[in-house]
N, C-alpha and C. Protein backbone atom coordinates (compact mmCIF):
# COMPACT_ATOMS: atom_id res chain seq x y z
N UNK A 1 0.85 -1.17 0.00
CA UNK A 1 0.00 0.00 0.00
C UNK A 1 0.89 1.23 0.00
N UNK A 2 0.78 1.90 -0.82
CA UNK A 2 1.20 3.45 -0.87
C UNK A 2 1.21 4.53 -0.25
N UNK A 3 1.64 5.18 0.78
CA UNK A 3 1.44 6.55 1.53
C UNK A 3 0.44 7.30 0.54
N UNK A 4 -0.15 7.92 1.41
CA UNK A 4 -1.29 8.56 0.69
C UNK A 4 -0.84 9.96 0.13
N UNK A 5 -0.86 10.19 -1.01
CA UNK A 5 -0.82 11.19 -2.07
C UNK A 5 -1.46 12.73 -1.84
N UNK A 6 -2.05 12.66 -1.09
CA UNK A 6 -3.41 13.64 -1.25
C UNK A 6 -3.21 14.35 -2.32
N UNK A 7 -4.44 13.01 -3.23
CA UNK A 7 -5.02 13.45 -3.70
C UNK A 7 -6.33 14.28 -4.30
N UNK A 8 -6.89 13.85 -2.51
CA UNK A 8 -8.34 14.91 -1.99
C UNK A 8 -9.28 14.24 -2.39
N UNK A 9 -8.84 12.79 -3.15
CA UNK A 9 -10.52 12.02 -3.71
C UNK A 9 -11.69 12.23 -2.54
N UNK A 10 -11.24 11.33 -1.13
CA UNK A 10 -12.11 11.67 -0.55
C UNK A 10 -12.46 12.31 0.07
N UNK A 11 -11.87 13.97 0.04
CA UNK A 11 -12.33 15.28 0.74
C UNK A 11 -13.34 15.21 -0.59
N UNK A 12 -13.21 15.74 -1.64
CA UNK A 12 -13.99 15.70 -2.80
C UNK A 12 -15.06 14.51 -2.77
N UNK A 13 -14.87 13.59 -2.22
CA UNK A 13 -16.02 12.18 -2.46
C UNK A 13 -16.92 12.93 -1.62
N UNK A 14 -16.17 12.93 -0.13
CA UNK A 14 -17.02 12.90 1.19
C UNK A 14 -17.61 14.25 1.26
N UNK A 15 -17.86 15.31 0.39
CA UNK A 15 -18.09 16.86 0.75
C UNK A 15 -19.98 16.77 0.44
N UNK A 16 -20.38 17.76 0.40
CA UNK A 16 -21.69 17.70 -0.12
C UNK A 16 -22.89 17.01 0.90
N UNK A 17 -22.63 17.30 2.37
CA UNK A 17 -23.12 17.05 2.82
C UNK A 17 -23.60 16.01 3.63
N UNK A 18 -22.72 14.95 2.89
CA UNK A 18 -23.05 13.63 3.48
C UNK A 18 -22.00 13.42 5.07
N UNK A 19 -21.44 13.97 5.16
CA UNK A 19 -20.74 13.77 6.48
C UNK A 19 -21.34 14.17 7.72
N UNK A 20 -21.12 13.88 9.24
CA UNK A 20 -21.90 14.12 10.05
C UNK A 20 -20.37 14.95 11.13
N UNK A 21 -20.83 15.09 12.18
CA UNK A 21 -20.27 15.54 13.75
C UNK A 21 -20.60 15.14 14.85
N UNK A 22 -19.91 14.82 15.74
CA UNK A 22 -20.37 14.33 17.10
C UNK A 22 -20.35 15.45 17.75
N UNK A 23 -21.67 15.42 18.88
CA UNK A 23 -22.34 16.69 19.59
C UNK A 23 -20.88 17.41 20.25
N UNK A 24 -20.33 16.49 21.04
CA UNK A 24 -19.01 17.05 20.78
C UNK A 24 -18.11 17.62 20.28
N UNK A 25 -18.24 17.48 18.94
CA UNK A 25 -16.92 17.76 18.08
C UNK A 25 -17.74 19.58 17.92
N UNK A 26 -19.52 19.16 17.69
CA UNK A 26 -19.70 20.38 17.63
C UNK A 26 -19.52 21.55 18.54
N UNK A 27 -19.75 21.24 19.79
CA UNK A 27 -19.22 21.63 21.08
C UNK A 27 -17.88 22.64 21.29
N UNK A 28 -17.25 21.66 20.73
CA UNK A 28 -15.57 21.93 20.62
C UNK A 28 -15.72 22.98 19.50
N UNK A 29 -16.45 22.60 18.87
CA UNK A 29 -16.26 24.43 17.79
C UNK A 29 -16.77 25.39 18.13
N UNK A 30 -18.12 25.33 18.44
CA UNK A 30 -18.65 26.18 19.31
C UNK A 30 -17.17 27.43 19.74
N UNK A 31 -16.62 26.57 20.49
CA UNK A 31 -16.16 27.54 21.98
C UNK A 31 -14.81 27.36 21.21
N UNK A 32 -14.13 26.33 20.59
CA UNK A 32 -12.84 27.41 20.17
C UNK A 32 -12.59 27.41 18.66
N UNK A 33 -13.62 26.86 17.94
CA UNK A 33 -13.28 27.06 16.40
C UNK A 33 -14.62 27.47 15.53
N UNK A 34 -15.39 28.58 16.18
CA UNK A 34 -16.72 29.02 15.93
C UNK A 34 -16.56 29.26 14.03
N UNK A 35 -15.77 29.07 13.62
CA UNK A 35 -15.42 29.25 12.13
C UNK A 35 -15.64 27.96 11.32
N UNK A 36 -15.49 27.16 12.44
CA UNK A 36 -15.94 25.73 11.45
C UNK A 36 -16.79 25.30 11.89
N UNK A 37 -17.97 25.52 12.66
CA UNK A 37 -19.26 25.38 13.56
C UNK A 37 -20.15 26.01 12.53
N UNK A 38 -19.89 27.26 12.13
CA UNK A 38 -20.77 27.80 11.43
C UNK A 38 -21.12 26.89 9.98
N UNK A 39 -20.28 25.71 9.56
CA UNK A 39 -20.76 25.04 8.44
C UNK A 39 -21.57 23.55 8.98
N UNK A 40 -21.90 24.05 10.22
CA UNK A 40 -22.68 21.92 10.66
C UNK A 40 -24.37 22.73 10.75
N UNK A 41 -24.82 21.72 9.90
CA UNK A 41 -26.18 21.99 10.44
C UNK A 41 -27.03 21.09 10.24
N UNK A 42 -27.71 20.77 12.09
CA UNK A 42 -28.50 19.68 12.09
C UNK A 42 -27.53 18.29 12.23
N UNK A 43 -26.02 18.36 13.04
CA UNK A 43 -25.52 17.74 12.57
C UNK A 43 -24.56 17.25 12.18
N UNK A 44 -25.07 17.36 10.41
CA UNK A 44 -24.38 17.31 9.56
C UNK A 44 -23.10 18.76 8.77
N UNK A 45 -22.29 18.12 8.32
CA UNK A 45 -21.00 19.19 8.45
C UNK A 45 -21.11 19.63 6.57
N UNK A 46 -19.94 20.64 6.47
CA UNK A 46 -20.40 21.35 4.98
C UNK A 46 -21.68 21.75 4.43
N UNK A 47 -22.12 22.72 4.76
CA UNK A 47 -23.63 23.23 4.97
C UNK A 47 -23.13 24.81 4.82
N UNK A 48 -23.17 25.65 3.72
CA UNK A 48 -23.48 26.87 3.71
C UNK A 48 -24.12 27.71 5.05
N UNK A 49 -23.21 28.41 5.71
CA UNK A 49 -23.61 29.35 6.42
C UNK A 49 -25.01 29.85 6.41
N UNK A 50 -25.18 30.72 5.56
CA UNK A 50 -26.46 31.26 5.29
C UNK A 50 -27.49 30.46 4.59
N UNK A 51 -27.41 30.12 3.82
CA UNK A 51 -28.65 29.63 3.12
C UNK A 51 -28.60 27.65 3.88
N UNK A 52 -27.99 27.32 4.21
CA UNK A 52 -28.09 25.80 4.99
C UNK A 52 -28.09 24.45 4.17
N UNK A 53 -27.75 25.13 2.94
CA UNK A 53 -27.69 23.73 1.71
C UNK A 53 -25.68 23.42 1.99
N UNK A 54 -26.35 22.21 1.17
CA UNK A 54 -24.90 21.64 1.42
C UNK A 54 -24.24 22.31 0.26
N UNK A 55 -22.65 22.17 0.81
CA UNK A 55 -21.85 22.50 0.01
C UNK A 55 -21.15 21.70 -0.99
N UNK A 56 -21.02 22.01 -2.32
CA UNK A 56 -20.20 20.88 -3.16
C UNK A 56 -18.93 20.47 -2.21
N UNK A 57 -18.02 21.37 -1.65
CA UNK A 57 -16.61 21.08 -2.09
C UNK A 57 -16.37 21.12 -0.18
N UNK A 58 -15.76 20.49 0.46
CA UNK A 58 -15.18 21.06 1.40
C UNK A 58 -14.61 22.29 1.73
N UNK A 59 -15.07 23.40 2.74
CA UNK A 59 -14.55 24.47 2.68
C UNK A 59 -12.92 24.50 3.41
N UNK A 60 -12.78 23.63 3.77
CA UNK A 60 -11.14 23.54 3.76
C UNK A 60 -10.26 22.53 3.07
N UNK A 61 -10.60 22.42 2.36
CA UNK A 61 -10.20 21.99 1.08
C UNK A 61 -8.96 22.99 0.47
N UNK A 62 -7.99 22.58 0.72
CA UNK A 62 -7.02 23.71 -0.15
C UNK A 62 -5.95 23.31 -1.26
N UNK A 63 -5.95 23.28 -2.35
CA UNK A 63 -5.62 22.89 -3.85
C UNK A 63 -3.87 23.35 -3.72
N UNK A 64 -3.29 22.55 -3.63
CA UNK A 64 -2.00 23.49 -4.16
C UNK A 64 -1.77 22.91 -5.78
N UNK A 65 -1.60 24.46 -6.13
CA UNK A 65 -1.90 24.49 -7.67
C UNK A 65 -0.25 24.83 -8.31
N UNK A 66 0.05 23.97 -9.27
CA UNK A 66 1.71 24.59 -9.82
C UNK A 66 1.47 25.42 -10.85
N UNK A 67 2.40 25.66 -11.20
CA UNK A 67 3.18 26.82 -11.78
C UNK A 67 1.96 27.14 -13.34
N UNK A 68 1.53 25.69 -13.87
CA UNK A 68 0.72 25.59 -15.18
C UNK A 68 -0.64 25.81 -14.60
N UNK A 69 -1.36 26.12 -13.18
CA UNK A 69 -2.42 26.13 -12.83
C UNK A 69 -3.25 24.83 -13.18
N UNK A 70 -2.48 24.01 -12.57
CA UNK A 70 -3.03 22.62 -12.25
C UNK A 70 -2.95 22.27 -10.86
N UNK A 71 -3.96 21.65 -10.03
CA UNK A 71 -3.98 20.84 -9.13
C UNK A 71 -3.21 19.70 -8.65
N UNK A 72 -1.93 19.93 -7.99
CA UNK A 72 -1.00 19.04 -7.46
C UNK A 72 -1.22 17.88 -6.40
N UNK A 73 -2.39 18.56 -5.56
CA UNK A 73 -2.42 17.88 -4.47
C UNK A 73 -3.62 18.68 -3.18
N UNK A 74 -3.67 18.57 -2.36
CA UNK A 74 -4.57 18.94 -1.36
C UNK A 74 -4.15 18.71 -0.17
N UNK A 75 -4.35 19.86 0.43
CA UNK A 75 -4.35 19.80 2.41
C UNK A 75 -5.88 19.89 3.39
N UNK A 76 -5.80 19.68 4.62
CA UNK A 76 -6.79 20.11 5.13
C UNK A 76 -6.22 21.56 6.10
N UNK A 77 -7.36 22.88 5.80
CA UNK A 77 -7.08 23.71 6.51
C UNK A 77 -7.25 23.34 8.58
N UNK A 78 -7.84 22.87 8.52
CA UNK A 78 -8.27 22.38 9.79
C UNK A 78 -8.02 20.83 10.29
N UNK A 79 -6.99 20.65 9.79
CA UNK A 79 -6.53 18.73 9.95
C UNK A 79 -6.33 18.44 11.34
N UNK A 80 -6.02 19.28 11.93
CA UNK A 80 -5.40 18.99 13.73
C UNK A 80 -7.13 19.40 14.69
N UNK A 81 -7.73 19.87 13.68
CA UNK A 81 -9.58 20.34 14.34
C UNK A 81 -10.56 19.54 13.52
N UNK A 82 -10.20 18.35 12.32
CA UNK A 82 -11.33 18.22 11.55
C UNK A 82 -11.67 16.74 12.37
N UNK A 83 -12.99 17.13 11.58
CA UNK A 83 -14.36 15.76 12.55
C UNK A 83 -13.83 14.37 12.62
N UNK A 84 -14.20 13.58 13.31
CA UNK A 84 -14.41 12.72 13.36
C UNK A 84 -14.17 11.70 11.66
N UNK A 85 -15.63 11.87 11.23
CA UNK A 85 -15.59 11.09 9.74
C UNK A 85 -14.38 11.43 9.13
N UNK A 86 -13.70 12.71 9.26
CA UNK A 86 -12.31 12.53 8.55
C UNK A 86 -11.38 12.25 8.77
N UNK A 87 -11.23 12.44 9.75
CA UNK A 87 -10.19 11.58 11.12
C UNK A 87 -9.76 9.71 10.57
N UNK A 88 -10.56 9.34 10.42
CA UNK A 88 -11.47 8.15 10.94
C UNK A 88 -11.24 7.41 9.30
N UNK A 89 -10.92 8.22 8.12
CA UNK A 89 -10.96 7.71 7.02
C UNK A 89 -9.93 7.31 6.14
N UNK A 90 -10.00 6.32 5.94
CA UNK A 90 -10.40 5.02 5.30
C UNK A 90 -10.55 4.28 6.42
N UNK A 91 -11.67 3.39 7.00
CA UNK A 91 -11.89 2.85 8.21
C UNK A 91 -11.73 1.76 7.48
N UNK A 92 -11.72 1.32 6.26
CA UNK A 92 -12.01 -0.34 5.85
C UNK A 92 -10.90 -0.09 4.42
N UNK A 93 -9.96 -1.69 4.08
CA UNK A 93 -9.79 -1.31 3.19
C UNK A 93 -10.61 -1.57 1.78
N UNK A 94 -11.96 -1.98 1.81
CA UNK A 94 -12.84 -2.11 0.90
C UNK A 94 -13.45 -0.80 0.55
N UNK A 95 -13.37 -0.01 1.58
CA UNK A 95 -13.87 0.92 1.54
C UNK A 95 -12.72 1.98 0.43
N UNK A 96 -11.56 1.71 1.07
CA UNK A 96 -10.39 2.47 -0.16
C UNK A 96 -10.36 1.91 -1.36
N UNK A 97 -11.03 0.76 -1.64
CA UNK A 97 -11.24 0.16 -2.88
C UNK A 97 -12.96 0.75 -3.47
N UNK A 98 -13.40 0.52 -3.13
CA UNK A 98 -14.78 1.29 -3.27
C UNK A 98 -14.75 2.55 -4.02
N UNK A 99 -14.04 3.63 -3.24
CA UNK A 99 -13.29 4.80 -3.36
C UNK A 99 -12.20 5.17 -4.28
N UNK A 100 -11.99 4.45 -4.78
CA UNK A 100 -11.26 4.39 -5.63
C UNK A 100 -9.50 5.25 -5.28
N UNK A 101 -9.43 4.62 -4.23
CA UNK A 101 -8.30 5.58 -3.17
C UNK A 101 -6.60 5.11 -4.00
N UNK A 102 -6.52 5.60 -3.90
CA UNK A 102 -4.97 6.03 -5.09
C UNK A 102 -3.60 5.86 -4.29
N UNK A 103 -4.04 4.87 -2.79
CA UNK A 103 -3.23 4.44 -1.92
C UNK A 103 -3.02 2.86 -1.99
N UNK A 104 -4.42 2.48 -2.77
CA UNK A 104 -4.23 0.88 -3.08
C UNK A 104 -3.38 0.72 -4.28
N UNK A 105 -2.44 -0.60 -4.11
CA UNK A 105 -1.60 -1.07 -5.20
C UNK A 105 -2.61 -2.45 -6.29
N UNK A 106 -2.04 -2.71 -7.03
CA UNK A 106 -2.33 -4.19 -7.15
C UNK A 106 -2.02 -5.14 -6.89
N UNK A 107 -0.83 -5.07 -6.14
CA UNK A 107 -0.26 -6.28 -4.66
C UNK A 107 -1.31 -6.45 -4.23
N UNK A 108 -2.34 -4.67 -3.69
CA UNK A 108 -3.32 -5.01 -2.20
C UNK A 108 -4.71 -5.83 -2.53
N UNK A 109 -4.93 -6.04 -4.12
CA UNK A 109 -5.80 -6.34 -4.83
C UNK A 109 -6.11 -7.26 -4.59
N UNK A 110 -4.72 -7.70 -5.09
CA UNK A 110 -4.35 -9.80 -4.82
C UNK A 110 -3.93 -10.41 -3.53
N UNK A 111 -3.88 -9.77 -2.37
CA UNK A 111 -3.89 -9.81 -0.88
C UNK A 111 -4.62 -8.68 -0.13
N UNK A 112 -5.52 -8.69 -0.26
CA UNK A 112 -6.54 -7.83 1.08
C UNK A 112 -6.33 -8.21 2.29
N UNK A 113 -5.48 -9.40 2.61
CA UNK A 113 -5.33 -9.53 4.08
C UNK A 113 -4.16 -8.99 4.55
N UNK A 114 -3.23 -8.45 3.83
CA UNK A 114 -2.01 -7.89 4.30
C UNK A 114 -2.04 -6.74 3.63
N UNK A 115 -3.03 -5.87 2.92
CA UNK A 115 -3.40 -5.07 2.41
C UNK A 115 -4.28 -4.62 4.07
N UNK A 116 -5.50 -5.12 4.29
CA UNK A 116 -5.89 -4.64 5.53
C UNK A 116 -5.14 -4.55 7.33
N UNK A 117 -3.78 -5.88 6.91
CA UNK A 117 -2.61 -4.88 8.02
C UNK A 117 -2.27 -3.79 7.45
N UNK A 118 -1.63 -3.74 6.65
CA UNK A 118 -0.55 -2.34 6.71
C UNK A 118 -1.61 -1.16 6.43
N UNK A 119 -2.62 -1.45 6.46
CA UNK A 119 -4.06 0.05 6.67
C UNK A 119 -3.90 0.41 7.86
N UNK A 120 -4.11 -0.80 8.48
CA UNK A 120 -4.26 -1.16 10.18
C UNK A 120 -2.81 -0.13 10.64
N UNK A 121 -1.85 -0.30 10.10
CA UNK A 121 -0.22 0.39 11.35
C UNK A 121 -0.41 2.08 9.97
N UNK A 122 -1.07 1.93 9.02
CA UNK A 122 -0.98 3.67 8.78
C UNK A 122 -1.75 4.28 9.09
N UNK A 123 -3.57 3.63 9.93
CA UNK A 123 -4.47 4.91 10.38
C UNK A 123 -4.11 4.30 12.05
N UNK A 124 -3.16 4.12 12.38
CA UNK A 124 -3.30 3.67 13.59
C UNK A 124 -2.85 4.86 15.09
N UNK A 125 -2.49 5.64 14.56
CA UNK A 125 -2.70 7.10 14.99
C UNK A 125 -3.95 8.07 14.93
N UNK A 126 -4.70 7.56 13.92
CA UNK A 126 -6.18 8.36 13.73
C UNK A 126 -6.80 7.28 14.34
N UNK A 127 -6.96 6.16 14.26
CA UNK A 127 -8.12 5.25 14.73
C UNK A 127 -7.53 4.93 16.50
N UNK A 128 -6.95 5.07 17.19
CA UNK A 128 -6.39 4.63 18.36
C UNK A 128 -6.37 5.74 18.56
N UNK A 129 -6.92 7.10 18.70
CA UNK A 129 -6.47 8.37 19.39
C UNK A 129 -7.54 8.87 20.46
């Protein structure tokens, strides 16, 4: 399996509303990150401020773009504050296959069981925290 690229598939997959927050996490914005509170609603996270529809794109979503104004890669503005569901992702490696995640080889294709260790020791700082 490949260190992950960010390539933002699944900031881009996961945006648009379908992601959620724990009352907590909302909590925690509330009182010290009222800037990323203002996009959960009902909830659910990426939600336009004002009008309460979801948003296409993650609003921290940030493109680093080269020199030809192409898309190199992606960060999260809020990675050390973001939710849960992103924390938390790729929880399965079917799920990075599903996803079409650009971290699977075709070694992991033809072994999913040692494809789902070495998932296991790279989210093992996000999933054990």
């Amino acid at each position: 399996m490949r260190e992950c690229n960010s390539c933002g598939k699944c900031c881009i997959k996961y945006s648009d509303g379908g992601l959620t927050a724990e009352k907590y996490e909302i909590n925690n914005w509330l009182d010290d990150a009222p800037e990323i509170a203002e996009y959960v609603h009902n909830g659910h996270i990426w939600f336009d401020p004002k009008s309460k529809q979801p948003i296409k794109l993650c609003p921290w979503l940030q493109p680093s773009i080269n020199e030809n104004s192409k898309v190199t890669s992606y960060s999260c503005a809020i990675y050390f504050n973001r939710p849960n569901d992103c924390r938390y992702y790729p929880s399965t490696f079917e799920e990075m296959v599903r996803d079409e995640c650009e971290m699977v080889e075709a070694k992991d294709l033809k072994n999913p069981a040692k494809a789902r260790q070495a998932l296991e020791i790279i989210m093992s700082d996000s999933w054990h925290t």
